[in-house]
Structures are given as C-alpha cells and as structure tokens.
C-alpha atoms as a PDB file:
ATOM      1  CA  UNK A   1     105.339  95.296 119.170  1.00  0.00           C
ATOM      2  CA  UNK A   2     107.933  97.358 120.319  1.00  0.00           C
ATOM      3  CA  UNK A   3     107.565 101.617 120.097  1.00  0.00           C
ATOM      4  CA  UNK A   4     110.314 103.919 119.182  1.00  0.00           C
ATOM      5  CA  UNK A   5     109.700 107.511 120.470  1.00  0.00           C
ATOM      6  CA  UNK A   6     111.687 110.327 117.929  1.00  0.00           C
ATOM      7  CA  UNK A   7     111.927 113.960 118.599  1.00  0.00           C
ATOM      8  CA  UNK A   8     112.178 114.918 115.114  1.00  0.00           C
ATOM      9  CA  UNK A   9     110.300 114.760 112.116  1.00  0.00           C
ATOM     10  CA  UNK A  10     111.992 111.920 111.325  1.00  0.00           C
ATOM     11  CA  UNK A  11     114.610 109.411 111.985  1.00  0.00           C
ATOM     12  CA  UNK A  12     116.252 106.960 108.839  1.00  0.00           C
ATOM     13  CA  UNK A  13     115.702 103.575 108.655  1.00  0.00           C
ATOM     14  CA  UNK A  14     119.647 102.081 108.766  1.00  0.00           C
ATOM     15  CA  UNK A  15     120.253 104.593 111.968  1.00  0.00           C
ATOM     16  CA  UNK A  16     116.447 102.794 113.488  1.00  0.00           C
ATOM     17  CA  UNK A  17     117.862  99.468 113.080  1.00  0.00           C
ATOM     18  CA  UNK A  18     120.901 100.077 114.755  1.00  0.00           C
ATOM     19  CA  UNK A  19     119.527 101.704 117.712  1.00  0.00           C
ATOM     20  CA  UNK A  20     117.150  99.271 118.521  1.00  0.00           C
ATOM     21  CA  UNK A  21     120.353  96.913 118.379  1.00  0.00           C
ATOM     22  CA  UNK A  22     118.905  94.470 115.639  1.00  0.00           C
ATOM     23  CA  UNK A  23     122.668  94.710 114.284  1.00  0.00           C
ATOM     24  CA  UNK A  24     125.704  95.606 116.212  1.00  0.00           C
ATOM     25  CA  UNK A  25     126.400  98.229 113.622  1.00  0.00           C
ATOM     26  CA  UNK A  26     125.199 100.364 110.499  1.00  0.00           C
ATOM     27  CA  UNK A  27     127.027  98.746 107.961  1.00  0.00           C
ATOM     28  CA  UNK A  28     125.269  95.505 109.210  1.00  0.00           C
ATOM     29  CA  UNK A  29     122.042  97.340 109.356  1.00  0.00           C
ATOM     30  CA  UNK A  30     122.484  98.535 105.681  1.00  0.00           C
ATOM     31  CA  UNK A  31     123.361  94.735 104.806  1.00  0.00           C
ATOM     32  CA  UNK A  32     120.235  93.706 105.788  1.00  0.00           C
ATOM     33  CA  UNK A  33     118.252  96.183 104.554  1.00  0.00           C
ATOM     34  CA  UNK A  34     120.372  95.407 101.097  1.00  0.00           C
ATOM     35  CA  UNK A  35     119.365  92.011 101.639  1.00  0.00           C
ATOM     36  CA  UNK A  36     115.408  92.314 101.850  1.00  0.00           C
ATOM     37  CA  UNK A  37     114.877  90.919 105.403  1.00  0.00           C
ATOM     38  CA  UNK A  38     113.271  94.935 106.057  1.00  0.00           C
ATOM     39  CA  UNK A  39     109.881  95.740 105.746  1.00  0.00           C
ATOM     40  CA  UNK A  40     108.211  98.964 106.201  1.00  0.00           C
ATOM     41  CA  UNK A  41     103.935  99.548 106.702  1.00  0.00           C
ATOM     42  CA  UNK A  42     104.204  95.428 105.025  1.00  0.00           C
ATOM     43  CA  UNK A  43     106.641  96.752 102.061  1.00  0.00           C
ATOM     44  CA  UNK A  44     109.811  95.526 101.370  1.00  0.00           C
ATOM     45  CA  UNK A  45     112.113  98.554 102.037  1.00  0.00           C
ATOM     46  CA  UNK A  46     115.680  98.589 100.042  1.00  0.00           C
ATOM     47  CA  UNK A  47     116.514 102.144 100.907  1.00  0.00           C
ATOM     48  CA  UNK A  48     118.773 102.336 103.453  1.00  0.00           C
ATOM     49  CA  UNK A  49     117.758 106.046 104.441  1.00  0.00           C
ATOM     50  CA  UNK A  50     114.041 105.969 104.442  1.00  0.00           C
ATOM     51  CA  UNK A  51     112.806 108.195 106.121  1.00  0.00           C
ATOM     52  CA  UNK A  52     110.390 107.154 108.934  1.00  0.00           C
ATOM     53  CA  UNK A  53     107.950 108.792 110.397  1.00  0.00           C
ATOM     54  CA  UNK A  54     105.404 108.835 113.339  1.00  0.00           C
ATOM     55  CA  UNK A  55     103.264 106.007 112.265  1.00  0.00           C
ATOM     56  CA  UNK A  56     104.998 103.756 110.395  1.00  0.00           C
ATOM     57  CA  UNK A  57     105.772 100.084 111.226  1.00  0.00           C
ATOM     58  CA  UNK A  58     109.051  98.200 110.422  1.00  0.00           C
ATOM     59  CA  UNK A  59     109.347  94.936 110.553  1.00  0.00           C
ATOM     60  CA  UNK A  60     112.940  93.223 110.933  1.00  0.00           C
ATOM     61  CA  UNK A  61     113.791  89.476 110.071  1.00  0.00           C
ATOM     62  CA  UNK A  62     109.868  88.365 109.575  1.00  0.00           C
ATOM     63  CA  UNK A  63     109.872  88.676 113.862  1.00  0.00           C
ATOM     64  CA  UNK A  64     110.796  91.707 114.927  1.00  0.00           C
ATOM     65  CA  UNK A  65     109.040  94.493 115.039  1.00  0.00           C
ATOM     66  CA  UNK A  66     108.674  98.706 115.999  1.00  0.00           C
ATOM     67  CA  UNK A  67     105.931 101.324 115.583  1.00  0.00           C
ATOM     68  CA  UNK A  68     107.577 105.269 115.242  1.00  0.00           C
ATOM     69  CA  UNK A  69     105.772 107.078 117.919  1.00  0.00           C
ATOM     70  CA  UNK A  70     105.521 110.579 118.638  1.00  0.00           C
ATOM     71  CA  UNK A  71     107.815 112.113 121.371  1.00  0.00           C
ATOM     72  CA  UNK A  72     104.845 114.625 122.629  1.00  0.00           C
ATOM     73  CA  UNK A  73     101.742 111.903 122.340  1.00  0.00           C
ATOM     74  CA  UNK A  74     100.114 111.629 125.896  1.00  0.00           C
END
C-alpha cells in the first residue's frame, strides 16, 4: 500500500485520485468515482469531494490502493 502525505487537514477524494495519476484527469477521476470502482476505509464512496483525512484508506479499481498520512508524523 501506497502513502499519501497532505499538509492540510484534508485533501478531496477526485483531486487524490488524480494526483496519484490513477486517471489522467479529474473529470476521469469523478467518472470513476460516479461509477463505484472507489472505496474508502472498505465503503463504497460516490462523493466526488470527500473529504479525506489522515487515516483513511482508499481503494481504487479493487487493486490499488493509498493510506492519508500525516505530513509531520516521524
């Protein structure tokens, strides 16, 4: 499992997907999240903006996967 480090309280789910280049862009992103291949902490995740925090799990296309990780954890 991949970890994404944020800086903020929180980054949204769409803008996630894209940056870890799982689609080449955010409408794609938000057509996949649209289509149910998104799951967040083993839910099904249809908002496009969740907001994710440090923590949480998403897992993209049943293979692909990212924990949100703090940017100040040793």
């Amino acid at each position: 499992m991949q970890e994404f480090e944020i800086t903020t309280e929180y980054i949204e789910l769409n803008k996630l997907i894209k940056l870890m280049f799982w689609t080449e862009t955010g409408g794609q992103a938000n057509q996949a999240i649209e289509a149910g291949v998104v799951k967040v902490n083993g839910q099904t995740e249809l908002r496009k903006r969740n907001k994710l925090r440090v923590g949480d799990v998403v897992l993209f296309d049943e293979e692909l996967s990212v924990k949100i990780v703090s940017h100040h954890q040793p």
